[in-house]
N, C-alpha and C. Protein backbone atom coordinates (compact mmCIF):
# COMPACT_ATOMS: atom_id res chain seq x y z
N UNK A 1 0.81 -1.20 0.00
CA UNK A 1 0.00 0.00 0.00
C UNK A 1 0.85 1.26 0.00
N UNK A 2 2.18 1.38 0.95
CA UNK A 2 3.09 2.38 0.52
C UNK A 2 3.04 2.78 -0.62
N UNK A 3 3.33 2.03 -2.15
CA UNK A 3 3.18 2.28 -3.07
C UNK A 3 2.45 3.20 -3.60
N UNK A 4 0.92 2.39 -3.51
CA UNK A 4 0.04 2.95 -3.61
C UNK A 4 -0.35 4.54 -3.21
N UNK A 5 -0.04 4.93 -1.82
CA UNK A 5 -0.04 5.93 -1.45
C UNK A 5 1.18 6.74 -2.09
N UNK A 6 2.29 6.63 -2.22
CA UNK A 6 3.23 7.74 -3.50
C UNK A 6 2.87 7.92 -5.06
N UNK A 7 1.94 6.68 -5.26
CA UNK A 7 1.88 6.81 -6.96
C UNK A 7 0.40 7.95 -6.64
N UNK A 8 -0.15 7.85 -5.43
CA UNK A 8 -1.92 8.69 -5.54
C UNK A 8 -1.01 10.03 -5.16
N UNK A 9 -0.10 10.40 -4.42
CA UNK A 9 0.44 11.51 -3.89
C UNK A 9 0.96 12.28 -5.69
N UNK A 10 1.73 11.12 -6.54
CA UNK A 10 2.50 11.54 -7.53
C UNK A 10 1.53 12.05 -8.71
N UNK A 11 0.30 11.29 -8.57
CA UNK A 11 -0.66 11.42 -9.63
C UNK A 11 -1.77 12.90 -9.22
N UNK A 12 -1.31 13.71 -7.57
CA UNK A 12 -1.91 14.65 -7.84
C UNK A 12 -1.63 15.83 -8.07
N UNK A 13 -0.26 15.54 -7.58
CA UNK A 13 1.08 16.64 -7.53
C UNK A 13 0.95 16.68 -9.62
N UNK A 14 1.02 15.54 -10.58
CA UNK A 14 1.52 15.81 -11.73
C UNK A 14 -0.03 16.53 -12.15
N UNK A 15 -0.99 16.15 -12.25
CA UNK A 15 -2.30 16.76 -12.75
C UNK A 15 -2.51 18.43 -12.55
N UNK A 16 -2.20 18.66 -10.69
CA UNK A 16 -1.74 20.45 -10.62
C UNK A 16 -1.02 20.44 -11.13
N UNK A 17 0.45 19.92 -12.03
CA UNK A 17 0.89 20.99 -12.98
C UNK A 17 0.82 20.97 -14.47
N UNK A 18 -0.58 19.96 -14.57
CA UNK A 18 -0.67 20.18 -15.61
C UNK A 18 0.16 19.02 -16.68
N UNK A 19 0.61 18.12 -16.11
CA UNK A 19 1.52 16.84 -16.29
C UNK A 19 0.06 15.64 -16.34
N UNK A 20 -0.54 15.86 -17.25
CA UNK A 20 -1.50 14.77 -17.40
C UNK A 20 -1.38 13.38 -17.91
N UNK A 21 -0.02 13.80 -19.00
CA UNK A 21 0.31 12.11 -19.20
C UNK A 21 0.90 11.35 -18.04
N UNK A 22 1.50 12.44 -17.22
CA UNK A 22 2.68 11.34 -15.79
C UNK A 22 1.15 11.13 -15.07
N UNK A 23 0.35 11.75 -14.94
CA UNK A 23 -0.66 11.48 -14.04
C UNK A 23 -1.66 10.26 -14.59
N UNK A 24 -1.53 10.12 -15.57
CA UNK A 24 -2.74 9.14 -16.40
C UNK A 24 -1.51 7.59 -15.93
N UNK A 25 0.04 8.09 -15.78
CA UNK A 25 0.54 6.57 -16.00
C UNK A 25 0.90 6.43 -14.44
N UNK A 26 0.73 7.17 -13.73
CA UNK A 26 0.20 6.77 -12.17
C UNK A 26 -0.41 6.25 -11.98
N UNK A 27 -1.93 6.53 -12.11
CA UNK A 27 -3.21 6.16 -11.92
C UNK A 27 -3.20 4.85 -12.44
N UNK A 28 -1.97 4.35 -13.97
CA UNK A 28 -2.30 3.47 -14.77
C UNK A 28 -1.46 2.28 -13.25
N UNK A 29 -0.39 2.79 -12.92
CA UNK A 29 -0.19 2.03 -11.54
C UNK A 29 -0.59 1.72 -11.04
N UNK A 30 -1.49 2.34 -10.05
CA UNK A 30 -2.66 2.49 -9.13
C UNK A 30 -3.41 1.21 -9.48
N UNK A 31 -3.87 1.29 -10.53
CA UNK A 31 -4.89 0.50 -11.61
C UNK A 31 -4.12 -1.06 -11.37
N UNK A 32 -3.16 -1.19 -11.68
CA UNK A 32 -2.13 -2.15 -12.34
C UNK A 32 -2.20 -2.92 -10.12
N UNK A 33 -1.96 -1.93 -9.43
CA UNK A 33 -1.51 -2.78 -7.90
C UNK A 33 -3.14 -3.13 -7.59
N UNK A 34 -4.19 -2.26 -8.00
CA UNK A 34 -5.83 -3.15 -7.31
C UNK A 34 -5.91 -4.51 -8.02
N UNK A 35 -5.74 -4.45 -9.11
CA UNK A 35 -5.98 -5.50 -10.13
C UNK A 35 -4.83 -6.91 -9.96
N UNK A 36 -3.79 -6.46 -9.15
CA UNK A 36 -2.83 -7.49 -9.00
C UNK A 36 -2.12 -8.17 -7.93
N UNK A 37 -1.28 -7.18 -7.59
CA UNK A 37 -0.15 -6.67 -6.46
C UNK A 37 -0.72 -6.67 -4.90
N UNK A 38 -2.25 -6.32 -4.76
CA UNK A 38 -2.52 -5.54 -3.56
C UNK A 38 -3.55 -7.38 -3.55
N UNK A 39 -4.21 -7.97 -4.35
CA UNK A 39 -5.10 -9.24 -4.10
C UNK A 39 -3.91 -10.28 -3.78
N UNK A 40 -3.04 -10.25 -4.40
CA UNK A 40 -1.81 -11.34 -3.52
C UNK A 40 -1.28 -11.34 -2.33
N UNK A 41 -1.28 -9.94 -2.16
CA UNK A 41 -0.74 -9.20 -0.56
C UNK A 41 -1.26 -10.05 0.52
N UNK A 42 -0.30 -10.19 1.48
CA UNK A 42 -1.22 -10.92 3.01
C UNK A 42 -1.84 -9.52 3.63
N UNK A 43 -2.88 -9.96 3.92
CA UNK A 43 -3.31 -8.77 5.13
C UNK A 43 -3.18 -7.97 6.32
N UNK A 44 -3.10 -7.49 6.67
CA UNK A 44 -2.64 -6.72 7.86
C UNK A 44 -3.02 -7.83 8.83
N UNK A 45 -2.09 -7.81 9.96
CA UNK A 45 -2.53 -8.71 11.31
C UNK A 45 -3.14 -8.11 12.34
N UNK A 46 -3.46 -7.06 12.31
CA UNK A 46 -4.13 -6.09 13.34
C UNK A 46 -5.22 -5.30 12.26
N UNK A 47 -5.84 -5.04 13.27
CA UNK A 47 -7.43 -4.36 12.81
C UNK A 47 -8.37 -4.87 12.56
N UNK A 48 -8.62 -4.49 10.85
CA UNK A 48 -10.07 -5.49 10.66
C UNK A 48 -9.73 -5.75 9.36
N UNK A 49 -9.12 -6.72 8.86
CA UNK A 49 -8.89 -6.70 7.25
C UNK A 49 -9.47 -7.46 6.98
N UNK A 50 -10.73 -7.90 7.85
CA UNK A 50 -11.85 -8.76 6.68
C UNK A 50 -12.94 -7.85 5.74
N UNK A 51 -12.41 -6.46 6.32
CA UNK A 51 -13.58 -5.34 5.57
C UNK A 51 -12.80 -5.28 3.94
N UNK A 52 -11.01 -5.24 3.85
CA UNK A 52 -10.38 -5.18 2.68
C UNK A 52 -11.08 -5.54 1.34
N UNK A 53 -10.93 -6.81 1.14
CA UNK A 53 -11.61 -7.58 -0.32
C UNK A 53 -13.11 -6.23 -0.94
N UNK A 54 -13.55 -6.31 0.05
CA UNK A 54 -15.34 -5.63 -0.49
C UNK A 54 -14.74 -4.30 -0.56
N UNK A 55 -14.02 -3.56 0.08
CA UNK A 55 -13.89 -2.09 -0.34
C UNK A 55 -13.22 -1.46 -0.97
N UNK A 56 -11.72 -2.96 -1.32
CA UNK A 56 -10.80 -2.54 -2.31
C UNK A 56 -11.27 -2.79 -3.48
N UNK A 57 -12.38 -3.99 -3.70
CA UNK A 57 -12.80 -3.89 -4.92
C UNK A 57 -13.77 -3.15 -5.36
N UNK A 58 -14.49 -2.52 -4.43
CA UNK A 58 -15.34 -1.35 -5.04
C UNK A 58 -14.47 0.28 -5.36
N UNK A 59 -13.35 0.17 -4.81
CA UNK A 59 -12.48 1.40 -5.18
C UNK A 59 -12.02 0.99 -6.30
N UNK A 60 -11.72 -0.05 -6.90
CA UNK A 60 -10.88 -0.33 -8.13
C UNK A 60 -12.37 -0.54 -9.01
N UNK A 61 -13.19 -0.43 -9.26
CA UNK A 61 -14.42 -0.40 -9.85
C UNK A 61 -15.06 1.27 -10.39
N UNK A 62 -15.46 1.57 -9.10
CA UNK A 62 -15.44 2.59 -9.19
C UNK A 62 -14.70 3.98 -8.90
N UNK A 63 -14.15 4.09 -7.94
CA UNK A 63 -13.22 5.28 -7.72
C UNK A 63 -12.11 5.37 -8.46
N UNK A 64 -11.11 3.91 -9.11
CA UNK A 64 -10.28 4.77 -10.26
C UNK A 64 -11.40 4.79 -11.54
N UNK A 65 -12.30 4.49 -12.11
CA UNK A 65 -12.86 4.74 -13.19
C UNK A 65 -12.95 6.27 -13.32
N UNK A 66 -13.52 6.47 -12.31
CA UNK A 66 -14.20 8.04 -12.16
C UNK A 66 -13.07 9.24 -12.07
N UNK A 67 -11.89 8.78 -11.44
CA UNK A 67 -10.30 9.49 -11.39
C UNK A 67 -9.93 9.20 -12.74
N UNK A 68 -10.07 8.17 -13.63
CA UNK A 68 -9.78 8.37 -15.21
C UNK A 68 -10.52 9.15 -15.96
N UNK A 69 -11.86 9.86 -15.76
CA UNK A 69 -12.53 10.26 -16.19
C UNK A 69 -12.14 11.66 -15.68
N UNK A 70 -12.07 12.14 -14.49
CA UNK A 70 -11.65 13.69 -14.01
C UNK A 70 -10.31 13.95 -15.05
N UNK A 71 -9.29 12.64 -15.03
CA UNK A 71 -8.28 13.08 -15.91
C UNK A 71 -8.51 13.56 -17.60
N UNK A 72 -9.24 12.79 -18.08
CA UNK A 72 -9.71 12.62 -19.52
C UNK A 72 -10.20 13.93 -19.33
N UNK A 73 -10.99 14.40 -18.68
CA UNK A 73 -11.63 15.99 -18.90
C UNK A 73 -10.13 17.13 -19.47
N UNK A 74 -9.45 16.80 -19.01
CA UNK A 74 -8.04 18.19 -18.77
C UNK A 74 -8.93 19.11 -18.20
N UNK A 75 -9.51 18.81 -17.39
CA UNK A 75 -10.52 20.18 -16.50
C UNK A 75 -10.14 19.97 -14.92
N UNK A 76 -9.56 21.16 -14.33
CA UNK A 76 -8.86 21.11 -13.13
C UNK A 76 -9.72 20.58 -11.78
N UNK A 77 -11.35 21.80 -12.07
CA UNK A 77 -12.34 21.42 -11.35
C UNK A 77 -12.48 19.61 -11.20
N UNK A 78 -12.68 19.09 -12.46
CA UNK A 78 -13.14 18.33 -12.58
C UNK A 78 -12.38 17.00 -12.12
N UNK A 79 -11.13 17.29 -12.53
CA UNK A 79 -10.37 16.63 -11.89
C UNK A 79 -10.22 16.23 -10.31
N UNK A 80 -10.01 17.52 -9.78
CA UNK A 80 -9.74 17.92 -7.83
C UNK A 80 -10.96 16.89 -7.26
N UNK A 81 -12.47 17.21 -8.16
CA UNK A 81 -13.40 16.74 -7.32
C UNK A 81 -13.17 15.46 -7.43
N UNK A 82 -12.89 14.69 -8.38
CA UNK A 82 -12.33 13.05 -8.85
C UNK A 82 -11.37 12.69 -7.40
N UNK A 83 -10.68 13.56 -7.37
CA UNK A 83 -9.28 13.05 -6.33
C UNK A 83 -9.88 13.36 -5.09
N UNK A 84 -10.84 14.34 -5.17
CA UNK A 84 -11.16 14.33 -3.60
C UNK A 84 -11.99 13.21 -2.82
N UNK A 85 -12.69 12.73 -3.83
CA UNK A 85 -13.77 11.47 -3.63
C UNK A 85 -13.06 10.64 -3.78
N UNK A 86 -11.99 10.39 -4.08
CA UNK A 86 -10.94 8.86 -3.81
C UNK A 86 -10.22 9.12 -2.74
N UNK A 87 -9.67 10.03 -2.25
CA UNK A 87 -8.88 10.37 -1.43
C UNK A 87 -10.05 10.23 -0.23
N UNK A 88 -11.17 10.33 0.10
CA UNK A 88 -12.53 10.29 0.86
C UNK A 88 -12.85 9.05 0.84
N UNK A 89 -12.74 7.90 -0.14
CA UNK A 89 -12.87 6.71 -0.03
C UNK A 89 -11.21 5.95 0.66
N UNK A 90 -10.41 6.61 0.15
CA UNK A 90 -9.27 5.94 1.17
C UNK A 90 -9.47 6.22 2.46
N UNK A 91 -9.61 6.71 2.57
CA UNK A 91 -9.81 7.50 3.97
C UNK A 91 -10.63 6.58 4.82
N UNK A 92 -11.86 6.62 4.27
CA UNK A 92 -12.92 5.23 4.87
C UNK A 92 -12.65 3.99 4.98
N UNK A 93 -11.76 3.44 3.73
CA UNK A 93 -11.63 2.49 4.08
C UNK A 93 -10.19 1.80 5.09
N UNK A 94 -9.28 2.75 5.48
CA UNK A 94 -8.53 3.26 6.31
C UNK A 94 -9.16 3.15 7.83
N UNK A 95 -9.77 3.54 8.04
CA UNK A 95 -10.96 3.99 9.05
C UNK A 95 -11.74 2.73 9.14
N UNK A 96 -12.30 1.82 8.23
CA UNK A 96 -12.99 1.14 8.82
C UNK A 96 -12.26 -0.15 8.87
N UNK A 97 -10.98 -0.77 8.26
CA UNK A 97 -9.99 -0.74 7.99
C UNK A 97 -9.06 -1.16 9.84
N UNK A 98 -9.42 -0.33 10.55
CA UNK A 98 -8.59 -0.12 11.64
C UNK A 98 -8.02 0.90 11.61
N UNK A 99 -7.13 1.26 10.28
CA UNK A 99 -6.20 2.34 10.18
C UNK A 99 -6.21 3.71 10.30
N UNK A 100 -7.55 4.20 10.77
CA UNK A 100 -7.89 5.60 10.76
C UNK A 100 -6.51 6.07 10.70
N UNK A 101 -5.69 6.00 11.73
CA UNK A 101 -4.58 7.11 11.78
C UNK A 101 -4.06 7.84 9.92
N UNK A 102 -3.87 6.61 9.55
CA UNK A 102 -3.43 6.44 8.03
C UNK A 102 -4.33 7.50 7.01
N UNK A 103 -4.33 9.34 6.93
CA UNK A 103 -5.03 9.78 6.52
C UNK A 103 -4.08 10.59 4.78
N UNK A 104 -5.04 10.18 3.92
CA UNK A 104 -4.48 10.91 2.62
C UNK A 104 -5.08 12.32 2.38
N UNK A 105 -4.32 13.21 2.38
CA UNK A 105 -5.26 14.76 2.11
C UNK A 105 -6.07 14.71 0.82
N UNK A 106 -7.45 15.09 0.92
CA UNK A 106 -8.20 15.27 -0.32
C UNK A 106 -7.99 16.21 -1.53
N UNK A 107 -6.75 17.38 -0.91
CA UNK A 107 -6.80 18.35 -1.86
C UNK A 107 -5.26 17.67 -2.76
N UNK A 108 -4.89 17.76 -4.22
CA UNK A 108 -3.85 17.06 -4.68
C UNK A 108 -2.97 18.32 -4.66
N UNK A 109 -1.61 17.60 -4.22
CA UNK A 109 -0.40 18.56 -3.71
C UNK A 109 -0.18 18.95 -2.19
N UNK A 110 -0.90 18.78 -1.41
CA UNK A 110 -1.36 19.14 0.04
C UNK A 110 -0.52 17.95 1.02
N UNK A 111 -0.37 18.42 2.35
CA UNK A 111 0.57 17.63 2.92
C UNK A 111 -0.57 16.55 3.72
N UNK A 112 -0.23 15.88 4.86
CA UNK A 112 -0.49 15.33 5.49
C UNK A 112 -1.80 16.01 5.88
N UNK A 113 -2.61 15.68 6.52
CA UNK A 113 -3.78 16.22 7.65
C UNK A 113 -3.04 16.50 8.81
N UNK A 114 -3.09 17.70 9.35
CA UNK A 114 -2.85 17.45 11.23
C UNK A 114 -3.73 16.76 11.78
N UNK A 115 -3.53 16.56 12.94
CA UNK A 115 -4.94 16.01 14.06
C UNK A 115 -5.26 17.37 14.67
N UNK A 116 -6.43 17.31 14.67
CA UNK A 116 -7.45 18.38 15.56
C UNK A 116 -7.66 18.31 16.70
């Protein structure tokens, strides 16, 4: 999942500048570890990783479809809101997950979350 989390960090950092092909072959990463890399993986030994299977495959269904589609626009709006609703589904499933701590910022380019 490290991975995962630098190629979603790399794919929002390249889209703000306008780097849509590095961002389309991120995402094509992204794409490439749900579909492969991340279903071979053993599971975490702490938390709850029997929630994993059902929520990683509804993120690789729908949430990168819809992040290929914000990209395909070249529309910035359109894009941000794409990344913010994946970055909102990591988040959840993080959270339900066990991992709350484990938070990805919704805005692309943005650092960490503080705690409140």
């Amino acid at each position: 999942m490290a991975d995962v989390a630098r190629r979603f960090e790399l794919l929002g950092r390249a889209a703000t500048a306008g780097r849509f092909e590095l961002a389309e072959y991120e995402l094509g990463e992204i794409e490439e570890a749900f579909s492969g890399t991340l279903l071979q993986a053993a599971p975490p030994r702490e938390g709850h990783p029997e929630v994993l299977p059902g929520l990683a495959g509804a993120f690789a269904q729908v949430t990168l479809a819809d992040l290929r589609a914000g990209l395909a626009s070249r529309d910035r709006q359109s894009f941000d809101a794409a990344f913010a609703r994946a970055a909102t589904a990591c988040n959840g499933c993080h959270r339900a997950s066990g991992h709350g701590f484990i938070e990805v910022p919704t805005v692309p380019g943005r650092s960490i979350p503080a705690t409140e």
